[in-house]
C-alpha atoms as a PDB file:
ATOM      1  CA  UNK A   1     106.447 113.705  89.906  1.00  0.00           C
ATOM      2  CA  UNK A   2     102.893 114.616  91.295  1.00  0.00           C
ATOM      3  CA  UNK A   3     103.763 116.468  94.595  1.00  0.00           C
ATOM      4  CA  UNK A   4     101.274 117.856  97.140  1.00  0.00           C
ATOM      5  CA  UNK A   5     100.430 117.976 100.729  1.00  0.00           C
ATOM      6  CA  UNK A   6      96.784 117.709 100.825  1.00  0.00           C
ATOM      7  CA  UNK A   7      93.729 117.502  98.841  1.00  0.00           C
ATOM      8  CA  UNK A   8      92.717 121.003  97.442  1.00  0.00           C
ATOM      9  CA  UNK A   9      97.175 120.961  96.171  1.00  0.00           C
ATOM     10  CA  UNK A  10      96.352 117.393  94.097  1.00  0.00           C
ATOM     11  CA  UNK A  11      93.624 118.642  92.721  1.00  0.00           C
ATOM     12  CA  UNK A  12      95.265 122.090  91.281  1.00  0.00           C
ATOM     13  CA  UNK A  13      98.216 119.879  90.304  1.00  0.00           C
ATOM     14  CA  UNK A  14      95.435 117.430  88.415  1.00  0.00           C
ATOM     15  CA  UNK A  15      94.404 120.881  86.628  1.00  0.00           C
ATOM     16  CA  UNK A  16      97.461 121.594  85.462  1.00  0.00           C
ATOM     17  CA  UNK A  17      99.000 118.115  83.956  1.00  0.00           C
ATOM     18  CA  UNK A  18      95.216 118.549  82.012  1.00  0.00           C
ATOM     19  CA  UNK A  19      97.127 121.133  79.765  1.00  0.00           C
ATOM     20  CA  UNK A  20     100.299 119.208  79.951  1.00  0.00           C
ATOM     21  CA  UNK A  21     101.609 116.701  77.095  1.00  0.00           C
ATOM     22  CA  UNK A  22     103.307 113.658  79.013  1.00  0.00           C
ATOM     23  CA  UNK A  23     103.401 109.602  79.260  1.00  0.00           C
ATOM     24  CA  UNK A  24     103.171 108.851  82.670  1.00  0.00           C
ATOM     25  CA  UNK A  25     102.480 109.779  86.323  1.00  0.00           C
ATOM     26  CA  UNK A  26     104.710 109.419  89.050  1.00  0.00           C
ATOM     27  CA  UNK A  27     102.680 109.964  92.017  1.00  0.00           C
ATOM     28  CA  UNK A  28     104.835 110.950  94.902  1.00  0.00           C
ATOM     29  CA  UNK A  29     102.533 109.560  98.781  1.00  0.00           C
ATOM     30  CA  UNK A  30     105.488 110.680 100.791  1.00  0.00           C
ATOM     31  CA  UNK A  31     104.676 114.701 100.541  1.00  0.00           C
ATOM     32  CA  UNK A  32     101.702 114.386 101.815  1.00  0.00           C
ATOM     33  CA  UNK A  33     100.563 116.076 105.309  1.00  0.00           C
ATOM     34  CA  UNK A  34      98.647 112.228 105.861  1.00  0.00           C
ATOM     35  CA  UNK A  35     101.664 109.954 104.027  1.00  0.00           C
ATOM     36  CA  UNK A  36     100.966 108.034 107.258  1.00  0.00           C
ATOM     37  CA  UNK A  37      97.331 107.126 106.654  1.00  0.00           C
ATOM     38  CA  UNK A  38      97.221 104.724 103.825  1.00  0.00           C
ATOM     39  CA  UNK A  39      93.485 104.904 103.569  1.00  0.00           C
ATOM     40  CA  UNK A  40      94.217 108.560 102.525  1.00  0.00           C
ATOM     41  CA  UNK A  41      96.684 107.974 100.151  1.00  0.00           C
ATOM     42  CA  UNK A  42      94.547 105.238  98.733  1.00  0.00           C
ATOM     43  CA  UNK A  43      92.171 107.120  98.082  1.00  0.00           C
ATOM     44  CA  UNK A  44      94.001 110.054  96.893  1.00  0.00           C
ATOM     45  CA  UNK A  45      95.536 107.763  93.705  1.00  0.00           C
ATOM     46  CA  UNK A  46      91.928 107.007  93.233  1.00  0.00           C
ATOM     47  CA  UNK A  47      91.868 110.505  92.371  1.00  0.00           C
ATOM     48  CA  UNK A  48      94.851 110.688  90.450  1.00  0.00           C
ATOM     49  CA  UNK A  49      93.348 107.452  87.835  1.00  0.00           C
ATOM     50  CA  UNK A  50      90.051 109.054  88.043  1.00  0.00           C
ATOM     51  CA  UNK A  51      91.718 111.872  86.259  1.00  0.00           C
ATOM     52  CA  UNK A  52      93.710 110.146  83.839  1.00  0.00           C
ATOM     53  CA  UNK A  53      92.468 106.532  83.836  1.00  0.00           C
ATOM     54  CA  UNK A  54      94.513 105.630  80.204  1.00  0.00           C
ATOM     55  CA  UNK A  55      98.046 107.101  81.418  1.00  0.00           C
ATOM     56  CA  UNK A  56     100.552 104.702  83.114  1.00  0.00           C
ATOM     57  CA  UNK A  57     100.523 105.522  86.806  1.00  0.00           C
ATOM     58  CA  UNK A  58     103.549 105.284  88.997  1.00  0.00           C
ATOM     59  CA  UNK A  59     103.476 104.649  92.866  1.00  0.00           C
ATOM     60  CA  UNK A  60     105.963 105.654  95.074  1.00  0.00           C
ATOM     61  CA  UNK A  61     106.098 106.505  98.657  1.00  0.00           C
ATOM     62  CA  UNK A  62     110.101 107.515  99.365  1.00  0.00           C
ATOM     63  CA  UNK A  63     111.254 107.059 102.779  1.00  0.00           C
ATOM     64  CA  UNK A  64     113.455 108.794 104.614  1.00  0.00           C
ATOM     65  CA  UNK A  65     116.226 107.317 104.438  1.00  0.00           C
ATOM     66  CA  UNK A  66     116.237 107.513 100.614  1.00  0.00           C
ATOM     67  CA  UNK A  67     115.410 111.074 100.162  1.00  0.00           C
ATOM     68  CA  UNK A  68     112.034 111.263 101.105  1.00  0.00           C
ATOM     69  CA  UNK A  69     109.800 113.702 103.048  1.00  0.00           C
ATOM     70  CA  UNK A  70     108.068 111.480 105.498  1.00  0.00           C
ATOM     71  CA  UNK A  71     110.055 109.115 107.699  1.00  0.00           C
ATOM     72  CA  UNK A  72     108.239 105.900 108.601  1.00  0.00           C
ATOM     73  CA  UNK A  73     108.485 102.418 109.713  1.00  0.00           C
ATOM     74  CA  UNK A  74     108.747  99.028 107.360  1.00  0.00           C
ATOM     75  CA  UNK A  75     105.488  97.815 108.409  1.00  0.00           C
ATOM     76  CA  UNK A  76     104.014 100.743 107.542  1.00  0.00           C
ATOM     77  CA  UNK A  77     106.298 100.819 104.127  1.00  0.00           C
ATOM     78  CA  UNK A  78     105.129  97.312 102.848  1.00  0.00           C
ATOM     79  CA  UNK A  79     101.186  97.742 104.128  1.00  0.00           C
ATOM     80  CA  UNK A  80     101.483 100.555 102.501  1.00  0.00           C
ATOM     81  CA  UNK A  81     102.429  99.019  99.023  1.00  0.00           C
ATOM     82  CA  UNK A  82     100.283  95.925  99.440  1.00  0.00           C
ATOM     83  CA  UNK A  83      97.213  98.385  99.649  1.00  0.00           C
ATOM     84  CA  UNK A  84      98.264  99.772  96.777  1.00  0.00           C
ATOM     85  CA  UNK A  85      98.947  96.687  94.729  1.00  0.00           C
ATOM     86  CA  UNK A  86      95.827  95.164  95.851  1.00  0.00           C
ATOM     87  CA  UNK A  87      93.825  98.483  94.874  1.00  0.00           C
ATOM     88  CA  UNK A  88      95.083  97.657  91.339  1.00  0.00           C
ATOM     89  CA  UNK A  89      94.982 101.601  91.017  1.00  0.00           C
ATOM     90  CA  UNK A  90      98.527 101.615  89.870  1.00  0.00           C
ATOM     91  CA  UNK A  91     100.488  99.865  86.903  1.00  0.00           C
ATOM     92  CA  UNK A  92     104.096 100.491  88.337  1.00  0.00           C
ATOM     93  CA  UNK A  93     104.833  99.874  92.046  1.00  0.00           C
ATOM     94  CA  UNK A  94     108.262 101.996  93.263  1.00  0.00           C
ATOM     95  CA  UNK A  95     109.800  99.430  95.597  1.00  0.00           C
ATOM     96  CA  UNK A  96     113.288 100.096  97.818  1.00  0.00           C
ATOM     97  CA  UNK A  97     115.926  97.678  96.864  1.00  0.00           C
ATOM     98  CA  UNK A  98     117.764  98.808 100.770  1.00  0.00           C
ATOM     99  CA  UNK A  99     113.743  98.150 102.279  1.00  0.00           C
ATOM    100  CA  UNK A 100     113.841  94.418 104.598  1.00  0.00           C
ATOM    101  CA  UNK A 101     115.021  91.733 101.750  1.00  0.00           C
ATOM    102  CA  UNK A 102     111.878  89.492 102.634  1.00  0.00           C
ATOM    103  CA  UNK A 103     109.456  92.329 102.219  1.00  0.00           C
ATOM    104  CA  UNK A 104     110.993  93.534  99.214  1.00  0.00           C
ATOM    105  CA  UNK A 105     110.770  90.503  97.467  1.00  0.00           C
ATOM    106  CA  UNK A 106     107.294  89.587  99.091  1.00  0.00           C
ATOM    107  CA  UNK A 107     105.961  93.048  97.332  1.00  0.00           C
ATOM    108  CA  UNK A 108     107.875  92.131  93.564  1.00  0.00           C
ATOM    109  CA  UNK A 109     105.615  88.982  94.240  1.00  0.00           C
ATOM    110  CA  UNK A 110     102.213  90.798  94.670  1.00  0.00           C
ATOM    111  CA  UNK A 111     103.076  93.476  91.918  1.00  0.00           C
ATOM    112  CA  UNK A 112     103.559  90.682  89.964  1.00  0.00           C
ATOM    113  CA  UNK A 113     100.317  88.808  90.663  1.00  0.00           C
ATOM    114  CA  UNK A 114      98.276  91.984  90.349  1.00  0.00           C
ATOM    115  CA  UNK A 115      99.781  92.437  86.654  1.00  0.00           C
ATOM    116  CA  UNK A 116     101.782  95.719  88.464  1.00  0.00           C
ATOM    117  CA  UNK A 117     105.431  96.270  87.336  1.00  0.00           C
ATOM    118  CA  UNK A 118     108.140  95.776  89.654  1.00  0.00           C
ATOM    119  CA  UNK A 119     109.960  99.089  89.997  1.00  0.00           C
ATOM    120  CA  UNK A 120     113.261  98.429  91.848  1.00  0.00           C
ATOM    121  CA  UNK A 121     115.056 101.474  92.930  1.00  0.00           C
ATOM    122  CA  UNK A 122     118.227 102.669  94.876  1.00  0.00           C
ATOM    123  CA  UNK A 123     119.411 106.303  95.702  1.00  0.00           C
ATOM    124  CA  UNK A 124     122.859 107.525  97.074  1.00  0.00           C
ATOM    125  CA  UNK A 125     122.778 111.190  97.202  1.00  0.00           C
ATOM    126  CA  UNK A 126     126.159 112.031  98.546  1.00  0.00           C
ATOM    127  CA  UNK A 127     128.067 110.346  96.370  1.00  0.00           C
ATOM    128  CA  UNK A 128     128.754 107.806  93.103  1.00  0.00           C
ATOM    129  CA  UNK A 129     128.898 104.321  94.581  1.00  0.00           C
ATOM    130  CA  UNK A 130     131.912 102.008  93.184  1.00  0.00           C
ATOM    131  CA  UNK A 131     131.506 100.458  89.617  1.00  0.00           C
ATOM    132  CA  UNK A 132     131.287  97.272  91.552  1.00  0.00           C
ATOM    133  CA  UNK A 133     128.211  98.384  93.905  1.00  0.00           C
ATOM    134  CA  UNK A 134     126.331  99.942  91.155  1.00  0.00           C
ATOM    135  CA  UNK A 135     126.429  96.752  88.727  1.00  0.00           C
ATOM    136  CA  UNK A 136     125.857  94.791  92.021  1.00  0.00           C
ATOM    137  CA  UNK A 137     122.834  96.310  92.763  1.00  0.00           C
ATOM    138  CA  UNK A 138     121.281  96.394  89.703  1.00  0.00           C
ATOM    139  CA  UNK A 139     122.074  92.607  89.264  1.00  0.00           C
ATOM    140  CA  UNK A 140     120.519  91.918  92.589  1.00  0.00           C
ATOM    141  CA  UNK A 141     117.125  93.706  90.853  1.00  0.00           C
ATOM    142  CA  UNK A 142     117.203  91.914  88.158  1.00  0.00           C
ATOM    143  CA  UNK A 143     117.715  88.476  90.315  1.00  0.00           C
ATOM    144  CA  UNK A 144     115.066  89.657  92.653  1.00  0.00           C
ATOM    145  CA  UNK A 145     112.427  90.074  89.698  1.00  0.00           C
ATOM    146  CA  UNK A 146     112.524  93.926  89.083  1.00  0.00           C
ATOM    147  CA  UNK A 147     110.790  94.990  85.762  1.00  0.00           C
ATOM    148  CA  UNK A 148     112.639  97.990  86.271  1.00  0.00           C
ATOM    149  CA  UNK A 149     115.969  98.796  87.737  1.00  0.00           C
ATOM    150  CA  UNK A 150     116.828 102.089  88.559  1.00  0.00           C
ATOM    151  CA  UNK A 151     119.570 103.474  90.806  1.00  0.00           C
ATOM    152  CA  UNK A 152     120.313 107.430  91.318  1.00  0.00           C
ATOM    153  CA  UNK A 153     123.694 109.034  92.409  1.00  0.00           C
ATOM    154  CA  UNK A 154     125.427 112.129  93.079  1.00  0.00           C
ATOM    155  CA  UNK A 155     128.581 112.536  90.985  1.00  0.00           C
ATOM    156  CA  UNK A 156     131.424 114.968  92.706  1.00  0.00           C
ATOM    157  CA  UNK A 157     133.877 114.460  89.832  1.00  0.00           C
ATOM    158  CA  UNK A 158     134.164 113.502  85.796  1.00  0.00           C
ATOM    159  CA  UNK A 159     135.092 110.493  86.639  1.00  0.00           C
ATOM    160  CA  UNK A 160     132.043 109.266  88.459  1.00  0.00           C
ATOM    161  CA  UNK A 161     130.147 110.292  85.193  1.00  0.00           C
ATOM    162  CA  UNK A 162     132.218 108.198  83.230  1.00  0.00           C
ATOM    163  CA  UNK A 163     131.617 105.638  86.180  1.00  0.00           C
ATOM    164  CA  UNK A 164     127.665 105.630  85.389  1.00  0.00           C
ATOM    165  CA  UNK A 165     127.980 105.142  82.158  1.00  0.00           C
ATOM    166  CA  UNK A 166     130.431 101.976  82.496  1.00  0.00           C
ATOM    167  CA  UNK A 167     127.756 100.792  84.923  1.00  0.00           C
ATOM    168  CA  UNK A 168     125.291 101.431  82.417  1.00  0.00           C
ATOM    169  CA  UNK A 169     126.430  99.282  79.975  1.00  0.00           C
ATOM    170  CA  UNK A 170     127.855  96.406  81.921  1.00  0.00           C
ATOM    171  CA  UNK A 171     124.412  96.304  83.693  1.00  0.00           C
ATOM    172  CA  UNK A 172     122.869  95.875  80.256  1.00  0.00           C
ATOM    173  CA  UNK A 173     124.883  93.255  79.443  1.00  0.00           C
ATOM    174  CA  UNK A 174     124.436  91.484  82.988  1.00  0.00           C
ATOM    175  CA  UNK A 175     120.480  91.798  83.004  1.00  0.00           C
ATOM    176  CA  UNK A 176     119.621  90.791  79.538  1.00  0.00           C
ATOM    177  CA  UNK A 177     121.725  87.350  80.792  1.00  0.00           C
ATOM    178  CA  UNK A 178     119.412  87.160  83.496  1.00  0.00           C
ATOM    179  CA  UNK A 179     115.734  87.834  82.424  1.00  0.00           C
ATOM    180  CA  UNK A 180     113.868  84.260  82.202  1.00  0.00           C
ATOM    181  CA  UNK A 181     112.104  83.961  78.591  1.00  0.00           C
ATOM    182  CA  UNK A 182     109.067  83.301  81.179  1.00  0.00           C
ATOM    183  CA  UNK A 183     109.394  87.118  81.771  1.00  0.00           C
ATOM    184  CA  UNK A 184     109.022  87.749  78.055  1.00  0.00           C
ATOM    185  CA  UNK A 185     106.164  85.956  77.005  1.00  0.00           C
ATOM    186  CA  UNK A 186     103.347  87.833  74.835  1.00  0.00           C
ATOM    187  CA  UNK A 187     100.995  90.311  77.506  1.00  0.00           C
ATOM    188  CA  UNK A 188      97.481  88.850  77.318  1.00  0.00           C
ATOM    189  CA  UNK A 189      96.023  91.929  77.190  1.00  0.00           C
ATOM    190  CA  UNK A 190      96.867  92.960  73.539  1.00  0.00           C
ATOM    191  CA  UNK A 191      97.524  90.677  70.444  1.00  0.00           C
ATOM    192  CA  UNK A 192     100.906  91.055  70.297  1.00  0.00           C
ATOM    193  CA  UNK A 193     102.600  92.277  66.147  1.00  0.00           C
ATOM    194  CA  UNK A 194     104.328  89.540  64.643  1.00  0.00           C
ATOM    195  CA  UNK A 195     108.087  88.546  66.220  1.00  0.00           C
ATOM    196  CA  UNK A 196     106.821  91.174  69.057  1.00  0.00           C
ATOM    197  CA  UNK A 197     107.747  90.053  72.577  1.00  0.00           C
ATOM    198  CA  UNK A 198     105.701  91.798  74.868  1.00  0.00           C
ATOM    199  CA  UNK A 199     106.241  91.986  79.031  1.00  0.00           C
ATOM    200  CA  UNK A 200     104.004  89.690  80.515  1.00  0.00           C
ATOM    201  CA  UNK A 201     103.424  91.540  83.656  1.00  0.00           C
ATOM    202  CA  UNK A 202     102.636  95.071  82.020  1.00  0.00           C
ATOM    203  CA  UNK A 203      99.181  96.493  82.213  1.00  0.00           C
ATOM    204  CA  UNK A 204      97.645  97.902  79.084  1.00  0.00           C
ATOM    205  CA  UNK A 205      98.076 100.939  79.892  1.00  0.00           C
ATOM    206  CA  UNK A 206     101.989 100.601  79.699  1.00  0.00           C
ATOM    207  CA  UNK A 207     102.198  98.603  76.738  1.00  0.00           C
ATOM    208  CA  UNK A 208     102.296 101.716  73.724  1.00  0.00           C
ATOM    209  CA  UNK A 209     105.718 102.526  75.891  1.00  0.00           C
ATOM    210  CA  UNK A 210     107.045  99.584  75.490  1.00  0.00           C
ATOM    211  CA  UNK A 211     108.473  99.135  71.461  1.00  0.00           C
ATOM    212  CA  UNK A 212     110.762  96.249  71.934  1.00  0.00           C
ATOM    213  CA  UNK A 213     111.216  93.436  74.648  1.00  0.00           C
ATOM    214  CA  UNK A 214     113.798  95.261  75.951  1.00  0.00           C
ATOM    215  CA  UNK A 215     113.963  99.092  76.092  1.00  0.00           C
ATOM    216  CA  UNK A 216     116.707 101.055  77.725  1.00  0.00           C
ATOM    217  CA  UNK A 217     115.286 103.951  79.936  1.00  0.00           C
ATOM    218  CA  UNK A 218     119.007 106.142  80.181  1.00  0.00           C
ATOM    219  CA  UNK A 219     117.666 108.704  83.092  1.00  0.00           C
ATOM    220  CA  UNK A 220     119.081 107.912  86.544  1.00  0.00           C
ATOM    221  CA  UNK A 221     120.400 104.631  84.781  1.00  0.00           C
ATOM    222  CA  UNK A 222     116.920 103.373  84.473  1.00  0.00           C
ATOM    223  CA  UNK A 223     116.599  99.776  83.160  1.00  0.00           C
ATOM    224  CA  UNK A 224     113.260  98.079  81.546  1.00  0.00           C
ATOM    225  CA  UNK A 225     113.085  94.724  81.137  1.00  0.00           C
END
């Protein structure tokens, strides 16, 4: 993730990821000494394409209550991502599956209408939910629209690893059931190869990541549809 607190720490961090080899940006709002001024941060992932305008660019803004370092309301949490999405700085939007249901699915929406992915994420750091709860979840992303589905966790025993990785595959198995050919169709920004099926909703700048209609992203049980 791209961390910093203020302007002069972005632009040092934009210096180093220069001499770095890597696919894509996570830009992290929520560290910063203004997360609460959305014009700021606006303009500070500005920055962040202006450096690397071909390199996939990841929002997100963490709240609190999910591990993040700036506490702050839900209408300030979905402005926040509609200026983003409307800036049409950013190719993946991070969106809070526990956020208000309405706004939630109100933001998959606009990602989705500003050709932004739908990233779809929960976090439990105290413990490994039930088997149950995880595959819920990540059904409920996939029903809600996600592009991506991604839930972290905090194993305390063996047998909440081997926990994830049932989850893993039973979510697999529940998502590709649910993703609408619609969701599949060829991207119009790139002539698809032959038999290809691209994502529909992908920018350009995602599409060399993406090899196959469906690729499996294993880190923090991370899902791409």
């Amino acid at each position: 993730p791209l961390v910093a607190a203020n302007t002069q720490e972005l632009e040092q961090a934009l210096h180093v990821l220069k001499e770095t080899a890597f696919d894509i940006i996570e830009f992290r709002a929520d560290f910063f000494q203004e997360a609460l001024d959305a014009d700021f941060i606006a303009k500070h992932l500005g920055i962040v394409r202006q450096a690397f305008p071909a390199k996939p660019l990841l929002f997100t803004f963490r709240r609190a209550q999910e591990g993040g370092n700036t506490p702050c309301s839900e209408d300030y949490y979905f402005e926040l991502l509609e200026k983003i999405i409307r800036s049409k700085q950013a190719d993946i939007i991070d969106i809070e599956l526990f956020a208000e249901e309405g706004g939630v699915k109100q933001t998959i929406a606009l990602a989705h209408e500003h050709q932004a992915a739908a990233l779809l994420c929960n976090h439990d750091f105290q413990a490994t939910p039930s088997l149950a709860d995880i595959t819920g979840r990540l059904k409920t992303m996939a029903e809600w629209g996600a592009d991506i589905c991604k839930i972290a966790v905090m194993p305390q025993s063996p047998q909440d690893v081997l926990t994830l990785l049932q989850a893993t595959y039973d979510a697999s198995q529940i998502i590709d059931n649910i993703v609408s050919p619609a969701r599949l169709l060829p991207c119009p920004w790139v002539k698809p190869e032959p038999s290809a099926a691209w994502p529909v909703r992908l920018s350009a700048r995602l599409l060399p990541l993406v090899q196959h209609k469906k690729r499996r992203l294993p880190a923090k049980l991370m899902l791409m549809n």
